[in-house]
Protein backbone atom coordinates (compact mmCIF):
# COMPACT_ATOMS: atom_id res chain seq x y z
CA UNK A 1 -17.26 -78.55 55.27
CA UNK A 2 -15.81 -75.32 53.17
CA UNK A 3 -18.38 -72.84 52.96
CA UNK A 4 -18.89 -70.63 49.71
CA UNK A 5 -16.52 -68.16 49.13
CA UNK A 6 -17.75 -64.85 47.40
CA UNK A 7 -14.85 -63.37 46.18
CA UNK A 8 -16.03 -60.86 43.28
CA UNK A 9 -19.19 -58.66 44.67
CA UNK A 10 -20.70 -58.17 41.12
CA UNK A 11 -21.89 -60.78 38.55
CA UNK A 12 -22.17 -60.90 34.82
CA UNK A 13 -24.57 -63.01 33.33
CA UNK A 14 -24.24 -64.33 29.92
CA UNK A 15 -27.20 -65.96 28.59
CA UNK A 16 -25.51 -68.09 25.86
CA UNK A 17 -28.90 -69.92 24.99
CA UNK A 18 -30.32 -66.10 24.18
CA UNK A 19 -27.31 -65.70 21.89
CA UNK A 20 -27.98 -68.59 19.49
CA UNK A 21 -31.63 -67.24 19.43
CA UNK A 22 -30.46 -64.25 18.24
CA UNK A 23 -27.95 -66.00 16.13
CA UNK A 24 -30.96 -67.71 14.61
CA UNK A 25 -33.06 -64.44 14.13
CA UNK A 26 -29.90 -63.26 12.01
CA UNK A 27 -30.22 -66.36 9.80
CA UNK A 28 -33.92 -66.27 9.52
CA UNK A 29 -33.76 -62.62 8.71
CA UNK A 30 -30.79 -62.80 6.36
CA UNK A 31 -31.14 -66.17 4.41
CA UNK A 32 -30.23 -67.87 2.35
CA UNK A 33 -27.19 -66.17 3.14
CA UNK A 34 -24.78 -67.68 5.78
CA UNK A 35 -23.79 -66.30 8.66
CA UNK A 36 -20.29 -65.26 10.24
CA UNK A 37 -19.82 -64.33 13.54
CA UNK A 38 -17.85 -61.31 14.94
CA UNK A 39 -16.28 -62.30 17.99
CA UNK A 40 -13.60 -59.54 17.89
CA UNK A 41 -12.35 -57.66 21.12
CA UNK A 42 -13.13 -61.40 23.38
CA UNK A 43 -16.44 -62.00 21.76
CA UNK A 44 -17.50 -58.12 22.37
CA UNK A 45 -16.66 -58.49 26.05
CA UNK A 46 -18.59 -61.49 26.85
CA UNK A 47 -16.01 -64.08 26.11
CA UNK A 48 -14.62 -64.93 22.58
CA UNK A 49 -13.98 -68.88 23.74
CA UNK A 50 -17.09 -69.52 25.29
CA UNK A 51 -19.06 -67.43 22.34
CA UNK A 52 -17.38 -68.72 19.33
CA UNK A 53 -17.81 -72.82 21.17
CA UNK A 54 -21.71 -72.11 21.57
CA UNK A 55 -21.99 -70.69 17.83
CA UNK A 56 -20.03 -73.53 16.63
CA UNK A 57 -22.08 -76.36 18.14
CA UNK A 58 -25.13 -74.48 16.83
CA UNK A 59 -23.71 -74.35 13.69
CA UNK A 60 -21.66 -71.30 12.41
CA UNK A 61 -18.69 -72.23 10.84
CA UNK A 62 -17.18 -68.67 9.91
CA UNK A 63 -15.94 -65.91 12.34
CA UNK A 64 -14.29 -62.45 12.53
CA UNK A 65 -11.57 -61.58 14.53
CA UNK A 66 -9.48 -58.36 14.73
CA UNK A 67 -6.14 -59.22 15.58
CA UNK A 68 -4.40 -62.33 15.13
CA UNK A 69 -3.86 -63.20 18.95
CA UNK A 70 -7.43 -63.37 18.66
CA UNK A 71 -7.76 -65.73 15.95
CA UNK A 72 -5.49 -68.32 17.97
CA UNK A 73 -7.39 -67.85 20.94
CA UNK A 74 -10.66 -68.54 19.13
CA UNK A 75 -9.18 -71.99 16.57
CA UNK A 76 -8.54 -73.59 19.99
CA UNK A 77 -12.50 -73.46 20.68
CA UNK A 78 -13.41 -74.29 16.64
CA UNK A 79 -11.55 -76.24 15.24
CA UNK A 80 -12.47 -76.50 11.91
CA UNK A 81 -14.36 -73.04 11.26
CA UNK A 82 -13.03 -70.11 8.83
CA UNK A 83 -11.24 -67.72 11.16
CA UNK A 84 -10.62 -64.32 9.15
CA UNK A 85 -8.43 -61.72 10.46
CA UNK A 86 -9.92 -58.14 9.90
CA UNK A 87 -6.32 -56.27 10.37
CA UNK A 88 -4.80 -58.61 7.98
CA UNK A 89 -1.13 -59.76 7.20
CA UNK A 90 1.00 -57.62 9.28
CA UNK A 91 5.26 -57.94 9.03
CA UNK A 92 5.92 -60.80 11.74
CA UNK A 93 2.66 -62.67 12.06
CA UNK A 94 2.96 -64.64 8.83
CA UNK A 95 4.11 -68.24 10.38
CA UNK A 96 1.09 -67.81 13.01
CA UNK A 97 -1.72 -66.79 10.62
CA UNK A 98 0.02 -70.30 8.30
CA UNK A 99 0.01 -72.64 11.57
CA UNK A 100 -3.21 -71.38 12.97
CA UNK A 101 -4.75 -71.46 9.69
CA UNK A 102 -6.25 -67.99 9.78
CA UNK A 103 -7.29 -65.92 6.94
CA UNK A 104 -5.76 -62.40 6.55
CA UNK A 105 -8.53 -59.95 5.13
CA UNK A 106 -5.62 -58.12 3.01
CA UNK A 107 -6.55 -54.51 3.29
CA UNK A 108 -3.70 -53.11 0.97
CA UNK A 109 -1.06 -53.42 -1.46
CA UNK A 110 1.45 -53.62 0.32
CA UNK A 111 -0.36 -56.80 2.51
CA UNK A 112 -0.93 -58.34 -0.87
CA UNK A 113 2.63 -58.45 -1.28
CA UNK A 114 3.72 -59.31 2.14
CA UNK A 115 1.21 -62.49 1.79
CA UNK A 116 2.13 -63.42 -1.64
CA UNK A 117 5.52 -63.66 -0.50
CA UNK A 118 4.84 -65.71 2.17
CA UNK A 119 2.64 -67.96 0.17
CA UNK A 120 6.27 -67.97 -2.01
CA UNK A 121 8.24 -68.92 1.30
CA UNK A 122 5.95 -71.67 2.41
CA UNK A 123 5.58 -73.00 -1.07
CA UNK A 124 2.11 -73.64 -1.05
CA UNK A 125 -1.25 -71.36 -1.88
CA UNK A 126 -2.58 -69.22 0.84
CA UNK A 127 -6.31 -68.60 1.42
CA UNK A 128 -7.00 -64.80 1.66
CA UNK A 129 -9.85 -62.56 1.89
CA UNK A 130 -9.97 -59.09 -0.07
CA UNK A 131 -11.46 -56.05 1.48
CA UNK A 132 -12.45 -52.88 -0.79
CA UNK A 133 -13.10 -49.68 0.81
CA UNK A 134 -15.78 -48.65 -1.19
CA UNK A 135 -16.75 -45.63 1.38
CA UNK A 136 -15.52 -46.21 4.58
CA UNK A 137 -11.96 -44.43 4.49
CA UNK A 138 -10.54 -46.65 6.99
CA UNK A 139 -9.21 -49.99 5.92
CA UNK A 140 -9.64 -51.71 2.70
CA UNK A 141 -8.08 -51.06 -0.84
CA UNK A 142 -8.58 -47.19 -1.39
CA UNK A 143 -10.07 -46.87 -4.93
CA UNK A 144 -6.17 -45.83 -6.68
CA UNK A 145 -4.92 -49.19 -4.97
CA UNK A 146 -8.10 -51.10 -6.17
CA UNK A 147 -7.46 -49.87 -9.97
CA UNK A 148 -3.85 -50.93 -9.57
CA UNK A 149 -4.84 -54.19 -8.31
CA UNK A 150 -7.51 -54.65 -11.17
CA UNK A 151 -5.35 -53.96 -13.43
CA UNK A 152 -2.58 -56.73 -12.54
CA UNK A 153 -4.43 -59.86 -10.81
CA UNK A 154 -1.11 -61.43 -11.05
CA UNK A 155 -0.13 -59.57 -8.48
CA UNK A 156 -2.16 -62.11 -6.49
CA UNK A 157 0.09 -65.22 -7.67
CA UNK A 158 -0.26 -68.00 -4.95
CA UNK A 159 -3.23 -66.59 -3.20
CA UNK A 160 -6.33 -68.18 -3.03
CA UNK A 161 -8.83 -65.28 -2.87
CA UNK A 162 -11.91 -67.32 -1.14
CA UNK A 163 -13.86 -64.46 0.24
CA UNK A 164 -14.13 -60.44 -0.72
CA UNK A 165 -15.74 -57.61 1.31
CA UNK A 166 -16.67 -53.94 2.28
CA UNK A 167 -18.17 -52.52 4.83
CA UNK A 168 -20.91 -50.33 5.32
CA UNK A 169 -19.89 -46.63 6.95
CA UNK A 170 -24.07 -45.90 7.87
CA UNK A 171 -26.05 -48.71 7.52
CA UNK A 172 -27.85 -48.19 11.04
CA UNK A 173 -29.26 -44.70 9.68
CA UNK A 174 -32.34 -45.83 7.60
CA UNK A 175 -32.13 -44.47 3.95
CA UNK A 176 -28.56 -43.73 3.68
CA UNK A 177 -27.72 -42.90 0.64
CA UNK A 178 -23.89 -43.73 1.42
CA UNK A 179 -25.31 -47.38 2.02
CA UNK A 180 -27.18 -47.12 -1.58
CA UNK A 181 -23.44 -45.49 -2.89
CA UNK A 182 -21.28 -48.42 -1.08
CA UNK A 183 -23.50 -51.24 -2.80
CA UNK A 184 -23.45 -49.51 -6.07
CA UNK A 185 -19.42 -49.64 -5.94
CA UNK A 186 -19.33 -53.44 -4.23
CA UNK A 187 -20.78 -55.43 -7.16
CA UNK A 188 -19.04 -54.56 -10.01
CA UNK A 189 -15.72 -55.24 -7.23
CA UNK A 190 -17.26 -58.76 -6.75
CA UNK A 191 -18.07 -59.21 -9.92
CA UNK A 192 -14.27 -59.64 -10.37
CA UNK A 193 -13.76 -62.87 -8.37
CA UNK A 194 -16.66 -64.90 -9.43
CA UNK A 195 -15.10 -68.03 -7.89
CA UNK A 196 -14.85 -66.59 -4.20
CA UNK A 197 -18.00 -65.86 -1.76
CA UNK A 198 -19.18 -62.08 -0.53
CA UNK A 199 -20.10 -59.73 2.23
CA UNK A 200 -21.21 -56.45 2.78
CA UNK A 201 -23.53 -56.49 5.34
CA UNK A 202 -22.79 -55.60 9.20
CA UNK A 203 -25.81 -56.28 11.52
CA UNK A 204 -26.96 -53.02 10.43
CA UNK A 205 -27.11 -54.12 6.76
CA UNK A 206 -28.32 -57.42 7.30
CA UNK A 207 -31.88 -55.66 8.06
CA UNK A 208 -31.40 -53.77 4.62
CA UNK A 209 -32.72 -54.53 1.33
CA UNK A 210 -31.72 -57.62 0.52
CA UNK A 211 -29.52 -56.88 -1.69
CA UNK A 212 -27.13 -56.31 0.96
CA UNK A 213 -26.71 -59.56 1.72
CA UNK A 214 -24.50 -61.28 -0.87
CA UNK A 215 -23.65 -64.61 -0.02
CA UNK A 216 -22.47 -63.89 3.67
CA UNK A 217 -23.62 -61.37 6.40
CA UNK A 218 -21.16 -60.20 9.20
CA UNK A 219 -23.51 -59.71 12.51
CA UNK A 220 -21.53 -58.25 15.57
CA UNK A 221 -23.74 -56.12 18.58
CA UNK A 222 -27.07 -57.84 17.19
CA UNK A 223 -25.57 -61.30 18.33
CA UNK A 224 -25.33 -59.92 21.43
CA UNK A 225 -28.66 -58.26 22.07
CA UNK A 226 -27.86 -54.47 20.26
CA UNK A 227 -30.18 -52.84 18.29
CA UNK A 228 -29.12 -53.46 14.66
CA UNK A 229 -30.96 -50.06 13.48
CA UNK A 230 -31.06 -46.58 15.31
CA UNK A 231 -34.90 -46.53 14.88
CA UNK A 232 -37.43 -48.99 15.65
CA UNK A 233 -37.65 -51.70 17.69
CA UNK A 234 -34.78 -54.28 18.41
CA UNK A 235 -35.80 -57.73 17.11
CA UNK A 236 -32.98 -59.05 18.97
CA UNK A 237 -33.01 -60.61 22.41
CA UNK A 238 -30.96 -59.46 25.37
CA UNK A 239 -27.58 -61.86 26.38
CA UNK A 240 -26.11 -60.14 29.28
CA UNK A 241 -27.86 -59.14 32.82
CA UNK A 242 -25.22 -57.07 35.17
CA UNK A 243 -26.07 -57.08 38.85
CA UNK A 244 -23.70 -55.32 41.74
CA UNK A 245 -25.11 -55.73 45.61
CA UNK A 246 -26.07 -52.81 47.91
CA UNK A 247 -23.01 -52.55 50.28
CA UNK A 248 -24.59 -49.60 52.24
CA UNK A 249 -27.94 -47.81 52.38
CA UNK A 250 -28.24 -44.28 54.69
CA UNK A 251 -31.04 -41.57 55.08
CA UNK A 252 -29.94 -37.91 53.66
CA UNK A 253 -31.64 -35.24 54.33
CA UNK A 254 -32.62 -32.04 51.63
CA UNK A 255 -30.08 -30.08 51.19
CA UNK A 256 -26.95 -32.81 51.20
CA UNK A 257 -24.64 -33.44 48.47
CA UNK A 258 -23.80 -36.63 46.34
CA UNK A 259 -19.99 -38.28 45.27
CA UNK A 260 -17.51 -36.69 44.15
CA UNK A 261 -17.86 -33.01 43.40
CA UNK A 262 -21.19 -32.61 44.99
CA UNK A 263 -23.07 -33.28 41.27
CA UNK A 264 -26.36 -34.06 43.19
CA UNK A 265 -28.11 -31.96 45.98
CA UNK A 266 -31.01 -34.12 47.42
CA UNK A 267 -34.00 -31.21 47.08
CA UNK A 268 -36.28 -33.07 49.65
CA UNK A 269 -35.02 -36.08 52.82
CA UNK A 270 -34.71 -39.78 51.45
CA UNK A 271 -32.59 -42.64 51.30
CA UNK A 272 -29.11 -43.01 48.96
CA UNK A 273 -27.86 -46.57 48.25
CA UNK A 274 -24.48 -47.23 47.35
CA UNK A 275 -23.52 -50.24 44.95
CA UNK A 276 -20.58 -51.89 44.45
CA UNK A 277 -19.48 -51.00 40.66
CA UNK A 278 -17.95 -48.50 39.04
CA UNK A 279 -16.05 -47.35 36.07
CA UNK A 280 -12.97 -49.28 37.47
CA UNK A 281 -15.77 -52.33 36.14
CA UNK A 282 -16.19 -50.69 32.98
CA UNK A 283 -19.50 -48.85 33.93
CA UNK A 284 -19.35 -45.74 32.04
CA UNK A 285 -18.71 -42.77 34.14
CA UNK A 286 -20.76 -40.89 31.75
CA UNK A 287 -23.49 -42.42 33.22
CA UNK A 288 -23.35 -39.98 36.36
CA UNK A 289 -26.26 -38.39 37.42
CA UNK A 290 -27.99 -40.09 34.06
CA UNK A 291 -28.00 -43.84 34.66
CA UNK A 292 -30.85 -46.25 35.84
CA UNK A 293 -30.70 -49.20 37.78
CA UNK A 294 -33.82 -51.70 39.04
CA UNK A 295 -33.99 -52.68 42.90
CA UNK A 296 -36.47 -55.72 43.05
CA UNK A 297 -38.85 -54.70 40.38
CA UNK A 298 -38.39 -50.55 41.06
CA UNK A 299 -36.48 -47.77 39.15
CA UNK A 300 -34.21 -46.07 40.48
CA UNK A 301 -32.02 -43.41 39.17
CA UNK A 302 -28.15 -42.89 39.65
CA UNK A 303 -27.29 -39.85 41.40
CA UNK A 304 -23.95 -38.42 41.82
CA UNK A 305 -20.62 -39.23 40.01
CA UNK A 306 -20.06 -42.64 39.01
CA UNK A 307 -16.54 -43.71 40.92
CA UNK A 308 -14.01 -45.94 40.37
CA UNK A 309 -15.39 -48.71 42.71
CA UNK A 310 -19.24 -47.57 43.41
CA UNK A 311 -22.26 -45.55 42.56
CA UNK A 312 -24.70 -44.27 44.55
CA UNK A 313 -28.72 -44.89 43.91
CA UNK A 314 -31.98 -42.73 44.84
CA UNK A 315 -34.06 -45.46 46.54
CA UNK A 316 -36.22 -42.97 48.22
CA UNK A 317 -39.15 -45.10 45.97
CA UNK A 318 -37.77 -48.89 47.11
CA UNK A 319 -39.48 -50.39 50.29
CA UNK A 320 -37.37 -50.96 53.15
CA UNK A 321 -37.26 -54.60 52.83
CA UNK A 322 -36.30 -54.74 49.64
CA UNK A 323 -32.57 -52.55 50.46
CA UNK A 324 -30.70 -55.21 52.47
CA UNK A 325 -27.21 -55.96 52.50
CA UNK A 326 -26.38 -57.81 49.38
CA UNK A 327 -29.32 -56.85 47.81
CA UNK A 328 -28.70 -57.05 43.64
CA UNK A 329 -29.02 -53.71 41.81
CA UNK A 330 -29.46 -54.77 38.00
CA UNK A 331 -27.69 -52.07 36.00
CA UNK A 332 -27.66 -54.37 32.97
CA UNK A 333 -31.02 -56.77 32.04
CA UNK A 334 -34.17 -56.95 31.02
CA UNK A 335 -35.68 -54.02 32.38
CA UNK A 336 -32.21 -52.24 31.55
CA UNK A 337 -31.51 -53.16 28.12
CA UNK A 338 -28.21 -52.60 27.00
CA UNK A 339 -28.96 -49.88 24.27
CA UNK A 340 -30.88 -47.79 26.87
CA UNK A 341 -27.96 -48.05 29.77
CA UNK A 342 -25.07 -46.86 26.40
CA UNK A 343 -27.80 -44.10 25.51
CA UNK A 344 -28.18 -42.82 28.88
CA UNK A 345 -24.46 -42.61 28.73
CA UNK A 346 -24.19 -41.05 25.70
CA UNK A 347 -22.34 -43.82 24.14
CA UNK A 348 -23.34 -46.98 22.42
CA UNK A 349 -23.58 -50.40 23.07
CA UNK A 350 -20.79 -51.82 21.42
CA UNK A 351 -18.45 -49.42 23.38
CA UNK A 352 -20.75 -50.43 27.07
CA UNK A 353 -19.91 -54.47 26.19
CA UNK A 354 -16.40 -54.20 25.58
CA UNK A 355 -16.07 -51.97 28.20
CA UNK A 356 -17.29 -54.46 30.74
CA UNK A 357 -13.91 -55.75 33.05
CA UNK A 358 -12.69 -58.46 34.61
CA UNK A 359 -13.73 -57.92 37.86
CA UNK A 360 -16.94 -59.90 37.60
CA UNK A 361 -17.81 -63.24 38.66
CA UNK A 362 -18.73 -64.31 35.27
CA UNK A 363 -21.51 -67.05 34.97
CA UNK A 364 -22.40 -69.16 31.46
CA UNK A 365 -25.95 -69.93 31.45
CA UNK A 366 -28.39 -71.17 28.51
């Protein structure tokens, strides 16, 4: 009889059960509006497929990409959900978005146009989503392209505008008054299409006023255990727990130097763990000499340079039993939530899940 065969030392756990909690603590907190999913960049880094299939079966019938390879990738796991597409109609992806029946969220003029002509081509109306930039400066209709279009709604002929949106530039800083600016310019824009639904609200906004909320709200990091808002507590559960295993542990005494570039000097004698994972994994490398892991209930801090394959702990504080080959180092969990480990790193936790590679034996639990 085979035995097991180990053949990727770290393992990413994705809780997808914790997911559709939190996917229900979006739709608690923002009904009676619905609720699309972002599953852009693979589902944040934690699997677009298998994400988008669990949201599905618990209900969600409207997601978010960013690209349109994305969009195919995700209508093979729904079937019959609303995929939009956030960069929109671009010159050569026109017969994909028609056969995969994705939504382009037109972001320009000169989209419009490419669209309409392609609704021409295909002889038959296309579903579209609008997006005005009402503050962002990034993409969207800039406010000379939404007068334009305002002005001449034929320019729309053989579109079917279903959906229009914005999004907010700092709804996760409480009392923006950008936020208060963006929704002021958003209704009278969706005042215009009557007929089609709206959204404005990122995870960030969803925990706004409520007024925020239109008929649709867009959660991304809060499905998958972020903080929505920069202050407070997070009323969101955590999805993802990242353990690597001790592959060494060795007594230093005061006076030696850590990693690379000799960042750490041990002050007083104790015991340095190395760990298989590094920024080769996605682990930031700004984490170095900043970064916390957990050894069997205990803290312990990184110290040294994160590498491209390991990182080495101060376990001085961990009891000898506990350090054995193998042992799992969480660096990603429950006592490591994933907004601490991004703000330890100086980053944030959108950037730390997408981030995360594929060299991790990835395991689906609920």
């Amino acid at each position: 009889m085979a035995s097991h065969r180990i053949l990727r030392s770290s393992q990413l756990t994705i809780d997808l059960g914790r997911l559709l909690r939190n996917y229900e603590i979006v739709a608690e907190q923002a009904g009676p509006a619905s609720v699309a999913a972002m599953v852009k960049a693979n589902g944040y880094g934690l699997g677009a497929v298998e994400v988008s299939a669990a949201l599905a079966a618990a209900g969600c019938v409207e997601f978010f990409v960013a690209h349109v390879a994305e969009g195919v990738a995700v209508r093979a796991a729904v079937a019959d959900a609303k995929i939009h597409v956030l960069n929109g109609a671009m010159p050569g992806t026109e017969d994909d978005l028609i056969e995969h029946n994705l939504v382009p969220v037109l972001n320009s003029l000169e989209q419009i146009e490419l669209w309409r002509l392609a609704a021409t081509a295909s002889g038959q109306e296309l579903v579209s989503t609008l997006h005005f930039d009402t503050g962002m400066s990034r993409l969207g209709l800039a406010a000379d392209e939404t007068a334009t279009l305002l002005d001449d709604l034929d320019q729309l002929s053989g579109l079917r505008i279903e959906h229009v949106m914005s999004h907010l530039a700092s709804a996760d800083v409480a009392g923006s008054d950008q936020s208060a600016a963006q929704l002021a310019s958003f209704g009278p824009l969706r005042d215009r299409f009557p007929d089609a639904s709206a959204s404005l609200a990122n995870s960030a906004g969803i925990f706004l006023d409520p007024a925020f909320r239109f008929d649709t709200v867009r959660p991304g990091i809060a499905l998958y255990g972020g903080t929505p808002l920069t202050d407070g507590t997070n009323p969101m559960v955590q999805v993802v727990t990242l353990e690597a295993p001790i592959v060494q542990v060795r007594n230093v005494v005061a006076g030696e130097t850590i990693g690379y570039g000799a960042t750490h000097t041990m002050e007083d004698g104790g015991r340095v763990a190395t760990v298989a994972l590094g920024y080769a994994d996605g682990f930031l490398r700004s984490s170095s000499n900043r970064g916390m892991g957990w050894v069997d209930g205990h803290p312990v801090p990184i110290i040294g340079r994160v590498s491209m394959d390991l990182i080495t702990l101060d376990v001085a504080a961990v009891p000898e039993a506990s350090l054995w080959l193998g042992a799992p180092v969480e660096l990603i969990g429950d006592n490591t939530p994933i907004d601490d480990v991004a703000g330890r790193a100086g980053s944030i936790a959108n950037e730390l899940l997408t981030d995360l590679g594929t060299r991790y034996q990835r395991v689906y639990v609920e």
